[in-house]
C-alpha atoms as a PDB file:
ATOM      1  CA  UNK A   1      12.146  -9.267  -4.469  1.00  0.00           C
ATOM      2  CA  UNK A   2       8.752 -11.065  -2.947  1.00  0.00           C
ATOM      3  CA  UNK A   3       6.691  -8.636  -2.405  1.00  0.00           C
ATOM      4  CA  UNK A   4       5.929 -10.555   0.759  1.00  0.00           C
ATOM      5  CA  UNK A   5       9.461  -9.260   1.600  1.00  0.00           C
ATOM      6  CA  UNK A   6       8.623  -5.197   0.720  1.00  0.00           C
ATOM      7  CA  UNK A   7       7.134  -4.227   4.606  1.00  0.00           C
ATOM      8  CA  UNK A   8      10.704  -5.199   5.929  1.00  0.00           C
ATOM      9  CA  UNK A   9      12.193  -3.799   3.115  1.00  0.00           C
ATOM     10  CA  UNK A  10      10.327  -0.337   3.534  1.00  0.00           C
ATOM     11  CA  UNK A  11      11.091  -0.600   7.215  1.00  0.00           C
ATOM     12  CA  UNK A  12      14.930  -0.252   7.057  1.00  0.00           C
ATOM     13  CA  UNK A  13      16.009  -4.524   7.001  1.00  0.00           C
ATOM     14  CA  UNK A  14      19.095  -4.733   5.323  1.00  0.00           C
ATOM     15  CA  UNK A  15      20.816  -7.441   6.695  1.00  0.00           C
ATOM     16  CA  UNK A  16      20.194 -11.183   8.509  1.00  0.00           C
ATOM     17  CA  UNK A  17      21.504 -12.550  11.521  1.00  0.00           C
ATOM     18  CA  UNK A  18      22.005 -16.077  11.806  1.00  0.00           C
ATOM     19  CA  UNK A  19      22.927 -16.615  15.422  1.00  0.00           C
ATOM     20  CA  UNK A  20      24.080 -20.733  14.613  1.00  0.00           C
ATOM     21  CA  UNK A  21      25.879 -22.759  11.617  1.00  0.00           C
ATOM     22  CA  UNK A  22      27.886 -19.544  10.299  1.00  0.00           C
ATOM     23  CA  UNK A  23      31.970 -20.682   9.823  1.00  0.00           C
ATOM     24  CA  UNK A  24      34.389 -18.674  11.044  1.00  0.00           C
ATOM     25  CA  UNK A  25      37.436 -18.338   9.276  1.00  0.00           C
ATOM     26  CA  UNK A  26      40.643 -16.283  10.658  1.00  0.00           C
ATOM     27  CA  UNK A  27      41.489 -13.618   8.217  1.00  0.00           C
ATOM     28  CA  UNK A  28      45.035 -12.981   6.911  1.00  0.00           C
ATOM     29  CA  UNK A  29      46.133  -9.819   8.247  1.00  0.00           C
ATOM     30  CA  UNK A  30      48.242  -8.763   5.542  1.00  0.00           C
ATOM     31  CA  UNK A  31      45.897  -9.517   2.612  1.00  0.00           C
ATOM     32  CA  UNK A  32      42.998  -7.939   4.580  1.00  0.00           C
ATOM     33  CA  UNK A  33      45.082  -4.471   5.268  1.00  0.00           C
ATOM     34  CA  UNK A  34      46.008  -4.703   1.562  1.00  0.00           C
ATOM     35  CA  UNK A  35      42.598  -5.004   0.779  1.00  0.00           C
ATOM     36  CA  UNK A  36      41.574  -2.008   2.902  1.00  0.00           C
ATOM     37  CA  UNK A  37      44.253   0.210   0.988  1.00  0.00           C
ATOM     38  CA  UNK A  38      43.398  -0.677  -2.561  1.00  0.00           C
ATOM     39  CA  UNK A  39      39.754  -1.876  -2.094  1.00  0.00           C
ATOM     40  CA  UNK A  40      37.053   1.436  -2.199  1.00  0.00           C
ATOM     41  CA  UNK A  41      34.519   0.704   0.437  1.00  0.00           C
ATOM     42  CA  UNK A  42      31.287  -0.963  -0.525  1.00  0.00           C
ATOM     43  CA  UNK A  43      27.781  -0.648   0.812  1.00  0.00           C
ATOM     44  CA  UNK A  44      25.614  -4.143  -0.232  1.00  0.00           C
ATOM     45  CA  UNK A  45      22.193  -4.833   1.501  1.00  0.00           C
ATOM     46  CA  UNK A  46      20.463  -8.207   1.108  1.00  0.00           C
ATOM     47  CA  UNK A  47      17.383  -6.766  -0.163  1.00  0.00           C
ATOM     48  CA  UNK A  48      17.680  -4.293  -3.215  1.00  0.00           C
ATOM     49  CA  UNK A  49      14.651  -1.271  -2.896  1.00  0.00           C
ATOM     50  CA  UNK A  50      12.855  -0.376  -5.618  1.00  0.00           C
ATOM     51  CA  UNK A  51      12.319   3.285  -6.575  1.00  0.00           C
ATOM     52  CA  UNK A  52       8.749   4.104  -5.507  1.00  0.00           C
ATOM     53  CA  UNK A  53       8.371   6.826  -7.866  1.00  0.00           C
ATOM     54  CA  UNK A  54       6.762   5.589 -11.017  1.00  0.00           C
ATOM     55  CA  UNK A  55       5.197   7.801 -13.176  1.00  0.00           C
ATOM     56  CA  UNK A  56       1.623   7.823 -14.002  1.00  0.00           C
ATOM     57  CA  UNK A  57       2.348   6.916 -17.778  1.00  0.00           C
ATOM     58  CA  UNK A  58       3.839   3.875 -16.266  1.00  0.00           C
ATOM     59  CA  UNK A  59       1.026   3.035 -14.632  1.00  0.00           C
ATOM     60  CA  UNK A  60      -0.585  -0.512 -15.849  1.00  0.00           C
ATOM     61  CA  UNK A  61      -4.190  -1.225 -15.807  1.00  0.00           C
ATOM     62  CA  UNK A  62      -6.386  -0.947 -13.211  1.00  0.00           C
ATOM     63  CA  UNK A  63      -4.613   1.610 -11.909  1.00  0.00           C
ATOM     64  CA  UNK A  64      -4.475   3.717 -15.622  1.00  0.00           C
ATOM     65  CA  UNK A  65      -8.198   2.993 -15.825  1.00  0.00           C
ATOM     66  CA  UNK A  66      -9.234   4.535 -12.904  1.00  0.00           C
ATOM     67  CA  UNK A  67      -6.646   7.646 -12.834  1.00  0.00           C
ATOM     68  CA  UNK A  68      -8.496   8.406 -16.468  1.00  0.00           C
ATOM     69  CA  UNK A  69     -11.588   9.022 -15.079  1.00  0.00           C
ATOM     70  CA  UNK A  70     -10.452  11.343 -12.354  1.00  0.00           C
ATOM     71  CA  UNK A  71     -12.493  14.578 -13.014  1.00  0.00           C
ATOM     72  CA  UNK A  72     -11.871  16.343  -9.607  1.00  0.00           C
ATOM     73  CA  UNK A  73      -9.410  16.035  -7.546  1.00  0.00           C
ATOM     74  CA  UNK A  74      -9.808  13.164  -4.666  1.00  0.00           C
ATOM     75  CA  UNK A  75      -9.361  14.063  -0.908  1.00  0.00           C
ATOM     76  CA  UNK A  76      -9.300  10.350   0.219  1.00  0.00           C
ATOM     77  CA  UNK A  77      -8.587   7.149  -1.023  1.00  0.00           C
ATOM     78  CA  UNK A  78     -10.575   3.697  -0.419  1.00  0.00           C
ATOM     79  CA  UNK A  79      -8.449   0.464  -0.330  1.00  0.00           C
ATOM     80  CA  UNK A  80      -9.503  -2.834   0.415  1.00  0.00           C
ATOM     81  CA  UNK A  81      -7.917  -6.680  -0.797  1.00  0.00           C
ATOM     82  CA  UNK A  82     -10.081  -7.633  -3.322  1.00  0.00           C
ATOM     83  CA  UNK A  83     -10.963  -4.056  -4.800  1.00  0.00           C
ATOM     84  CA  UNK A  84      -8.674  -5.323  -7.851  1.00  0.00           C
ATOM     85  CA  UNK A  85     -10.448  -7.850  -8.755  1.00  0.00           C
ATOM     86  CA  UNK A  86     -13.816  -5.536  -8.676  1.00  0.00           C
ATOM     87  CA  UNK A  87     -12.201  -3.053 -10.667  1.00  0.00           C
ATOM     88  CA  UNK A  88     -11.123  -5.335 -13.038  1.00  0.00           C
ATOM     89  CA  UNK A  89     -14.111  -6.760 -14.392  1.00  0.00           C
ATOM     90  CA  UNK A  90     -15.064  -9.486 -11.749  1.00  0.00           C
ATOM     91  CA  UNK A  91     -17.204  -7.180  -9.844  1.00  0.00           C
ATOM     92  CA  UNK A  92     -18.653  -8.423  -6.545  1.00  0.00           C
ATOM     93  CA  UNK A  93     -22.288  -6.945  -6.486  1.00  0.00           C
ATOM     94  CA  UNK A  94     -22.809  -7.624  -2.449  1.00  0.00           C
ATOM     95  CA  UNK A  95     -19.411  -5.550  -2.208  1.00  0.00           C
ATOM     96  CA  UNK A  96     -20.548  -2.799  -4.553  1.00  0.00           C
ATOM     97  CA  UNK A  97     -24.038  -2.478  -2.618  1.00  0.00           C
ATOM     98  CA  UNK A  98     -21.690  -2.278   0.281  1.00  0.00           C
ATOM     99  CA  UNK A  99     -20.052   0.384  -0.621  1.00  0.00           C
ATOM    100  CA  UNK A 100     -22.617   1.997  -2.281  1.00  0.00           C
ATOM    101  CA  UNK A 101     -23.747   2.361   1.330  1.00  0.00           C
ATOM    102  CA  UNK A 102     -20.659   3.428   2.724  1.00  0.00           C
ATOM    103  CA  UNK A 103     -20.147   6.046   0.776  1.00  0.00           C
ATOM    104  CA  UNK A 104     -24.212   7.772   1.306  1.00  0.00           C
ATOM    105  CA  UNK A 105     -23.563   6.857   5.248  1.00  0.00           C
ATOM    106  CA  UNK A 106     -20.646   9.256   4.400  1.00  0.00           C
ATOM    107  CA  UNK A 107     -22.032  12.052   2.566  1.00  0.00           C
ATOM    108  CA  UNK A 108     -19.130  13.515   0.933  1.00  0.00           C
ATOM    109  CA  UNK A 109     -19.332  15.318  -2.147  1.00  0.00           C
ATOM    110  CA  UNK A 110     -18.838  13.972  -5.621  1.00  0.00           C
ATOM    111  CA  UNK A 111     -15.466  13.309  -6.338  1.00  0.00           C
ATOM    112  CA  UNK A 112     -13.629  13.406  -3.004  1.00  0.00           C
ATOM    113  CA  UNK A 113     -12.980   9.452  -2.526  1.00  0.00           C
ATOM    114  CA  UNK A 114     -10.896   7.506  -5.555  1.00  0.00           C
ATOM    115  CA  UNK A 115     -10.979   4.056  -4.753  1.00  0.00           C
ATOM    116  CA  UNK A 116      -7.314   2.586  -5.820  1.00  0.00           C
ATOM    117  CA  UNK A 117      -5.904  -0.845  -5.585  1.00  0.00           C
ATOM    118  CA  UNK A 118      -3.331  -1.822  -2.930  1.00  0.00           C
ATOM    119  CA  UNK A 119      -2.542  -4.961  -4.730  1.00  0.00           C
ATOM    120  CA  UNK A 120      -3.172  -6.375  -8.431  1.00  0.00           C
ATOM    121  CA  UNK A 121      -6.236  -8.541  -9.636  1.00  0.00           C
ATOM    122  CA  UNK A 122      -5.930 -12.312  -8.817  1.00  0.00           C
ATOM    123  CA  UNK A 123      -3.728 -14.056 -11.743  1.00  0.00           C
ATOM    124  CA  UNK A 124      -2.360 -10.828 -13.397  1.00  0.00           C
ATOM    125  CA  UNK A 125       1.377 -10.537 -14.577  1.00  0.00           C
ATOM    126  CA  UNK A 126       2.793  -7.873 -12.026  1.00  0.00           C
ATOM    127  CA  UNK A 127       5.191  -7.022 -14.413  1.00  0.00           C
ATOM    128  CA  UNK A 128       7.994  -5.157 -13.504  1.00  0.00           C
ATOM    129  CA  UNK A 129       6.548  -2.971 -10.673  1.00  0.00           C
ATOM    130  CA  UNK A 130       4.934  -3.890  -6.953  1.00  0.00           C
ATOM    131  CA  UNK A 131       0.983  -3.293  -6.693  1.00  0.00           C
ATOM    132  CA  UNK A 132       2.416  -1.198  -3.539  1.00  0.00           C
ATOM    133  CA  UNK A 133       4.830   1.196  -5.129  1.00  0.00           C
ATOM    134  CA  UNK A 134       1.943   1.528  -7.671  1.00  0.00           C
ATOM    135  CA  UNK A 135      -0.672   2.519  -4.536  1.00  0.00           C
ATOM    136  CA  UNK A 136       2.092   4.711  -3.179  1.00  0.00           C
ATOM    137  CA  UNK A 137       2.330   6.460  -6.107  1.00  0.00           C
ATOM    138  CA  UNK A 138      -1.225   7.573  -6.769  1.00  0.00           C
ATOM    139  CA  UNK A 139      -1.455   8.391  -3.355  1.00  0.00           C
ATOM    140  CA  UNK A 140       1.672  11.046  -3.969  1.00  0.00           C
ATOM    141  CA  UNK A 141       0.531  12.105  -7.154  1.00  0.00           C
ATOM    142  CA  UNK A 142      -2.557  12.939  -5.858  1.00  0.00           C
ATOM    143  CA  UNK A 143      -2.018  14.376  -3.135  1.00  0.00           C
ATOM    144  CA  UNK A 144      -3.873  12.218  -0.878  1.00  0.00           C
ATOM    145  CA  UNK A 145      -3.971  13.065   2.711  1.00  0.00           C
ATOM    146  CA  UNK A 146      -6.490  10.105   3.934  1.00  0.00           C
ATOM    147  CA  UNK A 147      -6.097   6.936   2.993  1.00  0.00           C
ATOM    148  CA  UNK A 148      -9.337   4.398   4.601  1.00  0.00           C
ATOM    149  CA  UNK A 149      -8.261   0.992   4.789  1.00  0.00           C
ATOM    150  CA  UNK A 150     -10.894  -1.947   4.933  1.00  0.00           C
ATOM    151  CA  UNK A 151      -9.309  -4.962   6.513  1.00  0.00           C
ATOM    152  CA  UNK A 152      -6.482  -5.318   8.649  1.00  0.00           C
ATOM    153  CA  UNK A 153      -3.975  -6.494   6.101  1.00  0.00           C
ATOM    154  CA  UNK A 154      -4.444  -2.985   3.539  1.00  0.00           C
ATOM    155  CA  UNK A 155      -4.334  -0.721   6.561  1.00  0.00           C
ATOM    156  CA  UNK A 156      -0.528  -2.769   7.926  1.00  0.00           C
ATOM    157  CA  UNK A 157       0.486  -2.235   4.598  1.00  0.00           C
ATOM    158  CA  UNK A 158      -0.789   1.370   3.993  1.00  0.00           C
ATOM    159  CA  UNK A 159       0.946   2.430   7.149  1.00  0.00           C
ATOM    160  CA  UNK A 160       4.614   0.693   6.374  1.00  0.00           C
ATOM    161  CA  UNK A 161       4.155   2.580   3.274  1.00  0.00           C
ATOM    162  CA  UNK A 162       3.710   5.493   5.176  1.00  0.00           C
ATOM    163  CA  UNK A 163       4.419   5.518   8.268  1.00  0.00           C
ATOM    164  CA  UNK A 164       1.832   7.168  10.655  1.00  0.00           C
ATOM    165  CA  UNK A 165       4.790   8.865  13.040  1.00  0.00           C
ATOM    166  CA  UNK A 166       5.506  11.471   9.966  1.00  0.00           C
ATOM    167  CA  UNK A 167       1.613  12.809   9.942  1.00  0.00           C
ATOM    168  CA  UNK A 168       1.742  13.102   6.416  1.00  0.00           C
ATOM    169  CA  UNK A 169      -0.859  10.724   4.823  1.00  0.00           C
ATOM    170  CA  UNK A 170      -3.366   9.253   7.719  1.00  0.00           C
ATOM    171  CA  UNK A 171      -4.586   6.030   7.358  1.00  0.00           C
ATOM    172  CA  UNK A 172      -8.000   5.040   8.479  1.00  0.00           C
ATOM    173  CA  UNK A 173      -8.450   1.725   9.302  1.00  0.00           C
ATOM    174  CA  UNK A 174     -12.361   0.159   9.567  1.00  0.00           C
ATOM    175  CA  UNK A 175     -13.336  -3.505   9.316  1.00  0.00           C
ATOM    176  CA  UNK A 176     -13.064  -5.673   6.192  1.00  0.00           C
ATOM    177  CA  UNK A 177     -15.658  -5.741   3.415  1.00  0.00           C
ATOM    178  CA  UNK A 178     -16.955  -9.176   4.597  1.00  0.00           C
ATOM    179  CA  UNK A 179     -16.920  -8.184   8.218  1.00  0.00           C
ATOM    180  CA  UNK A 180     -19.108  -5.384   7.140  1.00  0.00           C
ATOM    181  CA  UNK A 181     -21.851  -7.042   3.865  1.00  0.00           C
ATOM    182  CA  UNK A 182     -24.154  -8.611   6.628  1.00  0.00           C
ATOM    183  CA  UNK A 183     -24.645  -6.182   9.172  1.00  0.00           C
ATOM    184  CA  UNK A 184     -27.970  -4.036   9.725  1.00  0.00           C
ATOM    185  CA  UNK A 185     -28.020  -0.413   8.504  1.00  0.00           C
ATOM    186  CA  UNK A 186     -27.461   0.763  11.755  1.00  0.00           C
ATOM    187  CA  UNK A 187     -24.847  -1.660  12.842  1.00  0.00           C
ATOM    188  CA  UNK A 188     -22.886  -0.514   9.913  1.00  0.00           C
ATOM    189  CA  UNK A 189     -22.974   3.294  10.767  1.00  0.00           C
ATOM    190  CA  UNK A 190     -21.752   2.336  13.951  1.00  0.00           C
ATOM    191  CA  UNK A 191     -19.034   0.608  12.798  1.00  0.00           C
ATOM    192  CA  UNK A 192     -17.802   3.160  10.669  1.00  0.00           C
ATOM    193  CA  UNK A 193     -19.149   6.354  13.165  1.00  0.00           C
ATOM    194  CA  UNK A 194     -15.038   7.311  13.717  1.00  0.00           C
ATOM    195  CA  UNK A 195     -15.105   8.188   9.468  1.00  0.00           C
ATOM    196  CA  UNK A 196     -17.671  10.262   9.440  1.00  0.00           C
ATOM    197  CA  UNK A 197     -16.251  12.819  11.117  1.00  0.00           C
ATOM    198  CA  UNK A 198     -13.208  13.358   9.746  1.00  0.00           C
ATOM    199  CA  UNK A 199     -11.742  16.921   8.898  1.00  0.00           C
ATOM    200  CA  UNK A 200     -11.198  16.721   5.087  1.00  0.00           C
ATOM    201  CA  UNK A 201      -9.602  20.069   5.066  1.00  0.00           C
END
């Protein structure tokens, strides 16, 4: 399955109507009753779901590299598009002084934000797994509560994942990383004012 296709997957799509070119063809009534008797019903979906519990053995690089150096456990995640690739050796140093920022605007203790991929670094093998099951999963098996999304695109996918109705995990959304590099100190705490303040308990 794309993984373009896994929001309407998560969300419950199972089947596609195609309201012109679909043949009809009259059914024989006495092979389709003796099909009912003999037949055991079937349940097929067009799009197959993939369990989203993957163990953190499983787990492929980046996302084994930065679960190893977990010390504490994290309160919140970070997520943004191209955190992969900085993770993964091709480092962005305007986006690292970014968030470097971010996170003293912030002033949370040591350890309480893990920052974890929501997709997998530009030209890597995915492998069996989605980079979203993979997200999903650190976020259960650490027990996140907040997830803060930069970018529009992480925080639609963070919330199919989970959806905000259940009140479960929260997600956080604030403007992407490049939205965010050239703006004044003070225009940045501004724009991220509505994180500060969030109750971590």
């Amino acid at each position: 399955m794309a993984e373009s296709l896994r929001p309407w997957a998560l969300a419950g799509l199972s089947h596609l109507y195609l309201p012109e070119g679909v043949e009809i063809v009259a059914a024989d009534p006495v092979a389709e009753a003796h099909s009912t008797i003999n037949t055991p019903p079937q349940t097929t979906t067009a799009v197959e779901m993939v369990d989203e519990t993957i163990s953190p053995s499983a787990w492929p690089a980046p996302w084994s590299t930065l679960a190893s150096r977990v010390r504490t456990p994290p309160r919140v995640i970070i997520t943004y598009s191209s955190l992969a690739d900085d993770v993964a050796g091709a480092a962005d140093p305007a986006r690292r002084k970014l968030f470097q920022s971010i996170l003293s605007f912030l002033g949370w203790p040591a350890g309480t934000t893990l920052f974890w991929p929501i997709s997998f670094p530009t030209g890597v093998d995915p492998g069996p797994h989605f980079a979203s099951d993979l997200f999903a999963a650190g976020v259960r098996h650490f027990e996140i509560r907040h997830l803060l999304c930069f970018g529009s695109g992480p925080a639609d996918r963070a919330r199919t994942l989970f959806p905000q109705e259940d009140k479960i995990v929260l997600v956080h959304a604030a403007p992407a990383p490049e939205a965010l590099t050239p703006l004044l100190p003070h225009e940045l705490h501004q724009a991220l004012a509505h994180l500060k303040g969030l109750a971590l308990s």
